[in-house]
Protein backbone atom coordinates (compact mmCIF):
# COMPACT_ATOMS: atom_id res chain seq x y z
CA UNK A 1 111.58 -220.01 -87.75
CA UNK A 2 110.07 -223.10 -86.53
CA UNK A 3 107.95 -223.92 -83.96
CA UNK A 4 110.11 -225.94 -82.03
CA UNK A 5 112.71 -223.11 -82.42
CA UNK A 6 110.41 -219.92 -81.05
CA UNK A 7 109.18 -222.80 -78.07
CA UNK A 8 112.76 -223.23 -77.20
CA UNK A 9 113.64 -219.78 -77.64
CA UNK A 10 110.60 -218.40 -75.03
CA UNK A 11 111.56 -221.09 -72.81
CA UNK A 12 114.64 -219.84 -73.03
CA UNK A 13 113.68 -216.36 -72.37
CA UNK A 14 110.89 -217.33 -69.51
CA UNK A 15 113.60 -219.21 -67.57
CA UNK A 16 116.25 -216.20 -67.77
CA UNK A 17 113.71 -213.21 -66.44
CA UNK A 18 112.82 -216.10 -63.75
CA UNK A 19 116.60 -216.90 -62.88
CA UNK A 20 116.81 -213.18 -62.48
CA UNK A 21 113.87 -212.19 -60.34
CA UNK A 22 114.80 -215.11 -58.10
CA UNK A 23 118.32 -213.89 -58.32
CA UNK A 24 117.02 -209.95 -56.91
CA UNK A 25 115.34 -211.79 -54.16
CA UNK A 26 112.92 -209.75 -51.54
CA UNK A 27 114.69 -208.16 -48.67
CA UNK A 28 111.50 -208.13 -46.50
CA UNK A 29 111.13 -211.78 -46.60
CA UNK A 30 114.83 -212.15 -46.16
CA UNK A 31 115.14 -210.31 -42.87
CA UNK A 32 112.44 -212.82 -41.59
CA UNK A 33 114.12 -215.68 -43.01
CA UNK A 34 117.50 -213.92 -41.32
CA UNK A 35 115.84 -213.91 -37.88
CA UNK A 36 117.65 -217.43 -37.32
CA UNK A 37 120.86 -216.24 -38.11
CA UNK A 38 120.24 -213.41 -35.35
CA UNK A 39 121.18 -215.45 -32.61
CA UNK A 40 124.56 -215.73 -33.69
CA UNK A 41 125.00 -211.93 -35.42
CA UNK A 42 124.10 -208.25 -35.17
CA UNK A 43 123.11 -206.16 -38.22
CA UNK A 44 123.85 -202.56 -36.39
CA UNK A 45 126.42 -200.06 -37.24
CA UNK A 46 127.98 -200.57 -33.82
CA UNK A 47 130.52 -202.71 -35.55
CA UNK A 48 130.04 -204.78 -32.58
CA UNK A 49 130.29 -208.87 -32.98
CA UNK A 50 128.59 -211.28 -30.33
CA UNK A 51 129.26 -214.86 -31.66
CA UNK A 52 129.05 -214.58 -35.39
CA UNK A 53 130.69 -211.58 -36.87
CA UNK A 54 128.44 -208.34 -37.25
CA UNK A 55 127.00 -208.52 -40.80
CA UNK A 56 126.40 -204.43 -41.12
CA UNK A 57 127.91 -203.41 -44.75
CA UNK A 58 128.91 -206.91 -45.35
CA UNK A 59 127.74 -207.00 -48.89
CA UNK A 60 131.09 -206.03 -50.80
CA UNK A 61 133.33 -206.84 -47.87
CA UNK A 62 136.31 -209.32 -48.05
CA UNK A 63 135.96 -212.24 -45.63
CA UNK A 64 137.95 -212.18 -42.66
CA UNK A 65 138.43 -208.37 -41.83
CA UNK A 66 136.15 -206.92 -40.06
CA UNK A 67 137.66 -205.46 -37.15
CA UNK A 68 137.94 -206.79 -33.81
CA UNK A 69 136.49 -210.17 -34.42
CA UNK A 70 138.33 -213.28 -34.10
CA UNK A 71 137.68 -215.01 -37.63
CA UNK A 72 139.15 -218.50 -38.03
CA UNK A 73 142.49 -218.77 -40.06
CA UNK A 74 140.41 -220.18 -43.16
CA UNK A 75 138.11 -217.35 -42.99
CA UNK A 76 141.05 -214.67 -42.98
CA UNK A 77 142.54 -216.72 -45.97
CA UNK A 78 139.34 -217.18 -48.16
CA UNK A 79 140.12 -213.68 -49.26
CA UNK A 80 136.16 -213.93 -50.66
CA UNK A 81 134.38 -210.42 -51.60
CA UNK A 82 130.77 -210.96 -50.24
CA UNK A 83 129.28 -210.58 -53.53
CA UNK A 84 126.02 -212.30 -54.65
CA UNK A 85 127.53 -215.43 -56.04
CA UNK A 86 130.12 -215.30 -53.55
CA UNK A 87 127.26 -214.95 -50.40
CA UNK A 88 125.05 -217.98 -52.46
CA UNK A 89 127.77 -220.21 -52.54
CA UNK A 90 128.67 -219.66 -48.80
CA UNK A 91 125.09 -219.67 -47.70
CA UNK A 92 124.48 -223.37 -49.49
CA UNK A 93 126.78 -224.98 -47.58
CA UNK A 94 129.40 -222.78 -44.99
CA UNK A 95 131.31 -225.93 -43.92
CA UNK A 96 132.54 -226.93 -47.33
CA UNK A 97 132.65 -223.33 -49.16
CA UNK A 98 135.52 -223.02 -46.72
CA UNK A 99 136.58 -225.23 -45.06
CA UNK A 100 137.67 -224.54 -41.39
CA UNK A 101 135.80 -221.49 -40.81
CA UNK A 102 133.71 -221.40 -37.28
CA UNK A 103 130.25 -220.94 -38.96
CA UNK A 104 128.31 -224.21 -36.91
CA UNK A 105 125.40 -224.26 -39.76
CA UNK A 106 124.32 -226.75 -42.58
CA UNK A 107 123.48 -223.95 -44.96
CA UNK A 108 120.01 -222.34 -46.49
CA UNK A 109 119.03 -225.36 -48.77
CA UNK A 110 115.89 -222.97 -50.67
CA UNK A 111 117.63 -220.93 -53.45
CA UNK A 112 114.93 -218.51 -52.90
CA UNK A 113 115.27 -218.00 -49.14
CA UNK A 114 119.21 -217.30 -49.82
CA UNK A 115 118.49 -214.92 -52.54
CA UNK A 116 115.95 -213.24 -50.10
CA UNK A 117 118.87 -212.87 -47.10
CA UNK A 118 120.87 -211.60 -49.21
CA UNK A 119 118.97 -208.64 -50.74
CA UNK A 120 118.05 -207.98 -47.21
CA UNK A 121 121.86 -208.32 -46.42
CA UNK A 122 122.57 -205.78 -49.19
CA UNK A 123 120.13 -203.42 -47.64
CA UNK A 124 122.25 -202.78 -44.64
CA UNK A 125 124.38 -200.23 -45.49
């Protein structure tokens, strides 16, 4: 093999295991980063909503169903399972992942603070 070829190749290979450990993210550093989004919703397994739905056991959930809160038609209809991509995507930008939900916020712009709230979002269970 070349040079060029085993350079590429552990570039290749560094950037992955990178990509992934940014992908696990750190839940301790996302429930501080997840401190703003407490104004808006609980994390406790009262199943209790205040503005924002409660976000206890969301990781795995389908958008739009947890009971007793009054989600937005698009919400209901996104039909999205609150998986890691799924979660990324929304965090990024709410307003234009779908459209016409209630969610008043720009998004979490650092990939690393979103893969942070969501391992900490995944820890409530």
């Amino acid at each position: 093999m070349n040079k060029l070829a085993i350079s590429l190749a552990v570039a290749g290979l560094a950037f992955s295991i990178s990509a992934t450990a940014q992908a696990a993210g750190d839940p301790v550093k996302g429930k501080a980063t997840f401190a703003q989004c407490a104004a808006c919703h609980k994390v406790d397994n009262t199943g209790k909503s205040t503005i924002g739905p409660n976000l206890f056991k969301v990781a795995g959930r389908v958008s739009g169903t947890l009971p007793g809160f009054a989600y937005s038609p698009a919400m209901k209809n996104a039909k999205k399972t609150w998986n890691d991509a799924a979660l990324d995507a929304y965090l990024t930008a709410p307003m234009t992942n779908i459209p016409g939900n209630k969610m008043p916020y720009a998004g979490l712009k650092n990939p690393a603070d979103r893969a942070n709230v969501i391992a900490y979002l995944k820890t409530l269970k």
